[in-house]
N, C-alpha and C. Protein backbone atom coordinates (compact mmCIF):
# COMPACT_ATOMS: atom_id res chain seq x y z
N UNK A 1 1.80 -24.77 66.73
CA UNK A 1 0.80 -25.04 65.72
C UNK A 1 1.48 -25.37 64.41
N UNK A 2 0.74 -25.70 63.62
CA UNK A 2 1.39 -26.51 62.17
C UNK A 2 0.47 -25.91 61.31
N UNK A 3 1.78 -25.35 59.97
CA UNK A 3 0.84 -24.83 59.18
C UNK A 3 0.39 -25.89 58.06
N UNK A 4 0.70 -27.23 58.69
CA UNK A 4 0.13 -28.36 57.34
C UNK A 4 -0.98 -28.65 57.02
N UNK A 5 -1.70 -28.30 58.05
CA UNK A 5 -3.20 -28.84 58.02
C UNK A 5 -4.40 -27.98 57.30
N UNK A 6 -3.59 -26.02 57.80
CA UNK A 6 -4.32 -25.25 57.24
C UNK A 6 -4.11 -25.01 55.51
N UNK A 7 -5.23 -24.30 55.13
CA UNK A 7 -5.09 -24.00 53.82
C UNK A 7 -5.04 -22.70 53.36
N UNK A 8 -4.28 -22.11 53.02
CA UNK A 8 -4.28 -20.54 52.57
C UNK A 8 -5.01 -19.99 51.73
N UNK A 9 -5.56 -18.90 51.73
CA UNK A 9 -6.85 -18.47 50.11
C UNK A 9 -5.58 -18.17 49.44
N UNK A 10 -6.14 -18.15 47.95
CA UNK A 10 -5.27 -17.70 46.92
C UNK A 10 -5.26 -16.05 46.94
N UNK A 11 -4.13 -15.34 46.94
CA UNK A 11 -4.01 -14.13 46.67
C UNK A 11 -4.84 -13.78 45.59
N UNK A 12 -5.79 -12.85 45.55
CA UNK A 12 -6.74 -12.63 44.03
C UNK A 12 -5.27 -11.68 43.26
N UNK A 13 -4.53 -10.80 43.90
CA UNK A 13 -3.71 -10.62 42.91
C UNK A 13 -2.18 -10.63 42.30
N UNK A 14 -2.22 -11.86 43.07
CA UNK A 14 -0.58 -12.75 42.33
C UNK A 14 -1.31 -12.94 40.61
N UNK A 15 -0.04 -12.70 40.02
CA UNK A 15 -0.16 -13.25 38.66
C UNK A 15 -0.01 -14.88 38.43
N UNK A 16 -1.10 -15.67 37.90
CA UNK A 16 -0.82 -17.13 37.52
C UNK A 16 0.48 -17.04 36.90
N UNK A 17 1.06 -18.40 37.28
CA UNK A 17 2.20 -18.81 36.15
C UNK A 17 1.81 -19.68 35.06
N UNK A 18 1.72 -19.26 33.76
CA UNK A 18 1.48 -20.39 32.54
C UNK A 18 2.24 -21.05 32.23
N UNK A 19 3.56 -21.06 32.63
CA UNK A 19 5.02 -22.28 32.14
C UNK A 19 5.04 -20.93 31.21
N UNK A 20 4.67 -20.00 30.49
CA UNK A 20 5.76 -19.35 29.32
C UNK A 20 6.60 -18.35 29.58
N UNK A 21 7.72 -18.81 28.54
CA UNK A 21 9.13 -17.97 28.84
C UNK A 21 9.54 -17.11 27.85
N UNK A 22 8.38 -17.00 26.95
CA UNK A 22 8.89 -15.34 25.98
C UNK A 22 8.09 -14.15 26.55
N UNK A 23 7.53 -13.63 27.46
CA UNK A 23 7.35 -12.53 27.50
C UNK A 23 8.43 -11.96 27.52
N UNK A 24 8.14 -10.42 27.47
CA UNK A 24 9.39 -9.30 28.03
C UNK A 24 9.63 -9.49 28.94
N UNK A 25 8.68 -9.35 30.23
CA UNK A 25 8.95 -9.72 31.76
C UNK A 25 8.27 -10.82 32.22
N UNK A 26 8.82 -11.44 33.23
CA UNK A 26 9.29 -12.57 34.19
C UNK A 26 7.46 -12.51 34.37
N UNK A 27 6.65 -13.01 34.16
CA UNK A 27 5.41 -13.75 34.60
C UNK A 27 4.48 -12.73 33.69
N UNK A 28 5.12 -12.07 32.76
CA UNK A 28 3.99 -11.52 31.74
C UNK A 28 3.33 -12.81 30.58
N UNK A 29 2.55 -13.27 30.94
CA UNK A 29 2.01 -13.84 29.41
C UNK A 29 0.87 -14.02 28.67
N UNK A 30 0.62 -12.40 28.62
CA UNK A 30 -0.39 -11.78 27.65
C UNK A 30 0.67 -11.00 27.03
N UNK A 31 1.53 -10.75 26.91
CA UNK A 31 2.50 -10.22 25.71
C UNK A 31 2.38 -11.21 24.45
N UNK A 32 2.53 -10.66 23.25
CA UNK A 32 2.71 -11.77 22.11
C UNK A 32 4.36 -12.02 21.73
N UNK A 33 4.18 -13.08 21.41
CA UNK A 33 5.76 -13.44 21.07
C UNK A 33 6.57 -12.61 20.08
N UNK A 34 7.64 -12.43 20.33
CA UNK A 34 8.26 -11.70 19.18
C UNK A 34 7.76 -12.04 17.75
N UNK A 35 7.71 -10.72 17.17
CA UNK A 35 7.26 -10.64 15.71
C UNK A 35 9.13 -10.67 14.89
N UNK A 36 8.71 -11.66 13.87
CA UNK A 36 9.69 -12.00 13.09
C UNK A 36 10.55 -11.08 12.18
N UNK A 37 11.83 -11.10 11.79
CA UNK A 37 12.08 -9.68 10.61
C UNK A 37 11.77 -10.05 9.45
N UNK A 38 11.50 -8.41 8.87
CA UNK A 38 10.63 -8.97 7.07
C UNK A 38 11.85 -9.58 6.56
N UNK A 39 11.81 -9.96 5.33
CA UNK A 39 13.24 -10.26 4.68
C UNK A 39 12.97 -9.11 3.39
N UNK A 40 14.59 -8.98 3.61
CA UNK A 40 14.79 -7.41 2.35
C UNK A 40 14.47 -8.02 1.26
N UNK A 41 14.17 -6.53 0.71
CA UNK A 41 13.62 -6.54 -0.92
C UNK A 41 14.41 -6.01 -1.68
N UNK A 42 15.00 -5.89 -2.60
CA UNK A 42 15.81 -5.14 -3.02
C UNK A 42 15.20 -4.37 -4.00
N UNK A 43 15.72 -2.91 -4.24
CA UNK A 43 15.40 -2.08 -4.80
C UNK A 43 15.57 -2.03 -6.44
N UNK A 44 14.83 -1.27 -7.31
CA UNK A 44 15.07 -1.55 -8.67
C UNK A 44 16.03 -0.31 -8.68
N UNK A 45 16.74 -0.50 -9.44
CA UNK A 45 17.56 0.30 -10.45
C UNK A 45 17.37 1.96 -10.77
N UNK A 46 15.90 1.67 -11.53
CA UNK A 46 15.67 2.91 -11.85
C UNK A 46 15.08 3.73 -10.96
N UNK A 47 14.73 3.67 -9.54
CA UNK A 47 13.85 4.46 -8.80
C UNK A 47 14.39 5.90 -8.62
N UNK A 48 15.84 6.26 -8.25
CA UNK A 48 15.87 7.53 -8.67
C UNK A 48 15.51 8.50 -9.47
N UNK A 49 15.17 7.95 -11.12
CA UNK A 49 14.07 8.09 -12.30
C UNK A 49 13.05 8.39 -12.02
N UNK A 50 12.55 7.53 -10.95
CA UNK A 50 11.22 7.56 -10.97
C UNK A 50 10.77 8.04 -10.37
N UNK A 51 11.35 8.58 -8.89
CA UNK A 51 11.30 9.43 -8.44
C UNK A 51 11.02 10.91 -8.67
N UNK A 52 12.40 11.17 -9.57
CA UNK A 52 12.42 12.20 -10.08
C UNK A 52 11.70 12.89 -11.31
N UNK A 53 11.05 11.46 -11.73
CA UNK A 53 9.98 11.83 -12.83
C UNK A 53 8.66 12.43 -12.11
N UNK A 54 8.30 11.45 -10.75
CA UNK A 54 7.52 12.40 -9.69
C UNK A 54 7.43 13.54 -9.15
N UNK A 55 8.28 13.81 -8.81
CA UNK A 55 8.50 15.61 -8.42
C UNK A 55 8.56 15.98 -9.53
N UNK A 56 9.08 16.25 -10.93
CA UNK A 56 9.31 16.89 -11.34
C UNK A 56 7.79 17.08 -12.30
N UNK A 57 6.81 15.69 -12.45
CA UNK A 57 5.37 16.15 -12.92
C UNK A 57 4.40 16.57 -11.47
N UNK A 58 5.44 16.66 -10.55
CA UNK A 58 3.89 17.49 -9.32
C UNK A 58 4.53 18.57 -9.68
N UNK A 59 4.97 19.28 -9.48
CA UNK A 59 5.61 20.93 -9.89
C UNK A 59 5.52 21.27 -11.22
N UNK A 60 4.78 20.38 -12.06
CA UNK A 60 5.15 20.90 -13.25
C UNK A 60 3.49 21.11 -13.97
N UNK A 61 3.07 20.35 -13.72
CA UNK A 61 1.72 19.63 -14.06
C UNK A 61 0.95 21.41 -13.71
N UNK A 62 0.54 21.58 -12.58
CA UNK A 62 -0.32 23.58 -12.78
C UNK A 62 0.45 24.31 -13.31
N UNK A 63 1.29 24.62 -13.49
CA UNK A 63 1.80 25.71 -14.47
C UNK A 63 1.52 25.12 -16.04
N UNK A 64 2.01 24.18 -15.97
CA UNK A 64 1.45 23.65 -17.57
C UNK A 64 -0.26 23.60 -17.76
N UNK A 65 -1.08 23.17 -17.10
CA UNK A 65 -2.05 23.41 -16.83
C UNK A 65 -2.72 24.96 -17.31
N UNK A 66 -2.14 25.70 -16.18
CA UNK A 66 -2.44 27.21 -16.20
C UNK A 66 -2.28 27.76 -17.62
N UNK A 67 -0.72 27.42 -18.36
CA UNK A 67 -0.59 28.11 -19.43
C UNK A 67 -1.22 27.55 -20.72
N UNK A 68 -2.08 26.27 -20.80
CA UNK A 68 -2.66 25.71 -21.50
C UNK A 68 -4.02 26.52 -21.37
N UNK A 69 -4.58 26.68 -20.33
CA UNK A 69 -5.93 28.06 -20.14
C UNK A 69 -6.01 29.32 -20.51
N UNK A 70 -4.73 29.92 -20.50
CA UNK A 70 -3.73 31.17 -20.84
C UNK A 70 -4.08 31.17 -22.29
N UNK A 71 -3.42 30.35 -22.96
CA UNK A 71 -3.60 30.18 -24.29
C UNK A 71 -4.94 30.21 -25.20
N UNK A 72 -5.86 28.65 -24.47
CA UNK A 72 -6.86 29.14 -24.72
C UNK A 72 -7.86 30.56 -24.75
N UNK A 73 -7.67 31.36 -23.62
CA UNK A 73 -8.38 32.29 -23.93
C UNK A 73 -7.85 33.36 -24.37
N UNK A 74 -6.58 33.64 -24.52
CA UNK A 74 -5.87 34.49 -25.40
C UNK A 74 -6.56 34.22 -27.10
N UNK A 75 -6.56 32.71 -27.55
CA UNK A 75 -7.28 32.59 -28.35
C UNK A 75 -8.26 32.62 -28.61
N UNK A 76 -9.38 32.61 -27.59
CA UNK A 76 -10.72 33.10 -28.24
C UNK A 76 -10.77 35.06 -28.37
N UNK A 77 -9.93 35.39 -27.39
CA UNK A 77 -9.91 36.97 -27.07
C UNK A 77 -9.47 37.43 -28.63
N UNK A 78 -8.34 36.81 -28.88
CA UNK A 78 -7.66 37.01 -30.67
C UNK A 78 -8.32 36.52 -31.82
N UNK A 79 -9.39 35.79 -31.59
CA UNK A 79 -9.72 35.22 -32.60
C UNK A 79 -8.60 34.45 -33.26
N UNK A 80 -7.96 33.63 -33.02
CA UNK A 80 -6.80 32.76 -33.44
C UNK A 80 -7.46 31.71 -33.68
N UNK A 81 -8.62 31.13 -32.94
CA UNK A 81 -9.44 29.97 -33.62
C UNK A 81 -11.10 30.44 -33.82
C-alpha cells in the first residue's frame, strides 16, 4: 500500500511553526522578544547629602515634634505666656 494517496489528520496537539526564531525555546512563539537594556543614568554628586539629610529628618522630626509640645505645655502650666 502507498501512503501517497492517503491524508493524515493534523495532530490537534503539535505546536504550529510561525518561521520565529527568538523565543527561549525551539517552537515557543508566544514568548515576547527580548526586552532591551535601560541605558545608565548617572548619579548626582550630592546624593549621599541627601540621603543623609533623609534619615537624619525621619529620626529627628518626633522628638523635635514631642519637645515642641513639652514646651508648650510646660508653658501654659508656668504661665510663661
Amino acid at each position: 500500500m502507498s501512503d501517497q494517496g492517503t491524508s493524515q489528520p493534523d495532530d490537534p496537539w503539535k505546536v504550529k511553526d510561525t518561521g520565529t526564531t527568538w523565543g527561549p525555546s525551539p517552537g515557543d512563539a508566544l514568548a515576547p522578544p527580548p526586552t532591551p537594556q535601560a541605558p545608565e543614568i548617572p548619579m548626582s554628586k550630592s546624593w549621599p547629602w541627601v540621603a543623609g539629610g533623609a534619615v537624619a529628618v525621619y529620626y529627628l522630626f518626633l522628638p523635635f515634634v514631642a519637645l515642641v509640645i513639652l514646651l508648650v505645655i510646660l508653658g501654659l502650666v508656668f504661665h510663661w505666656f
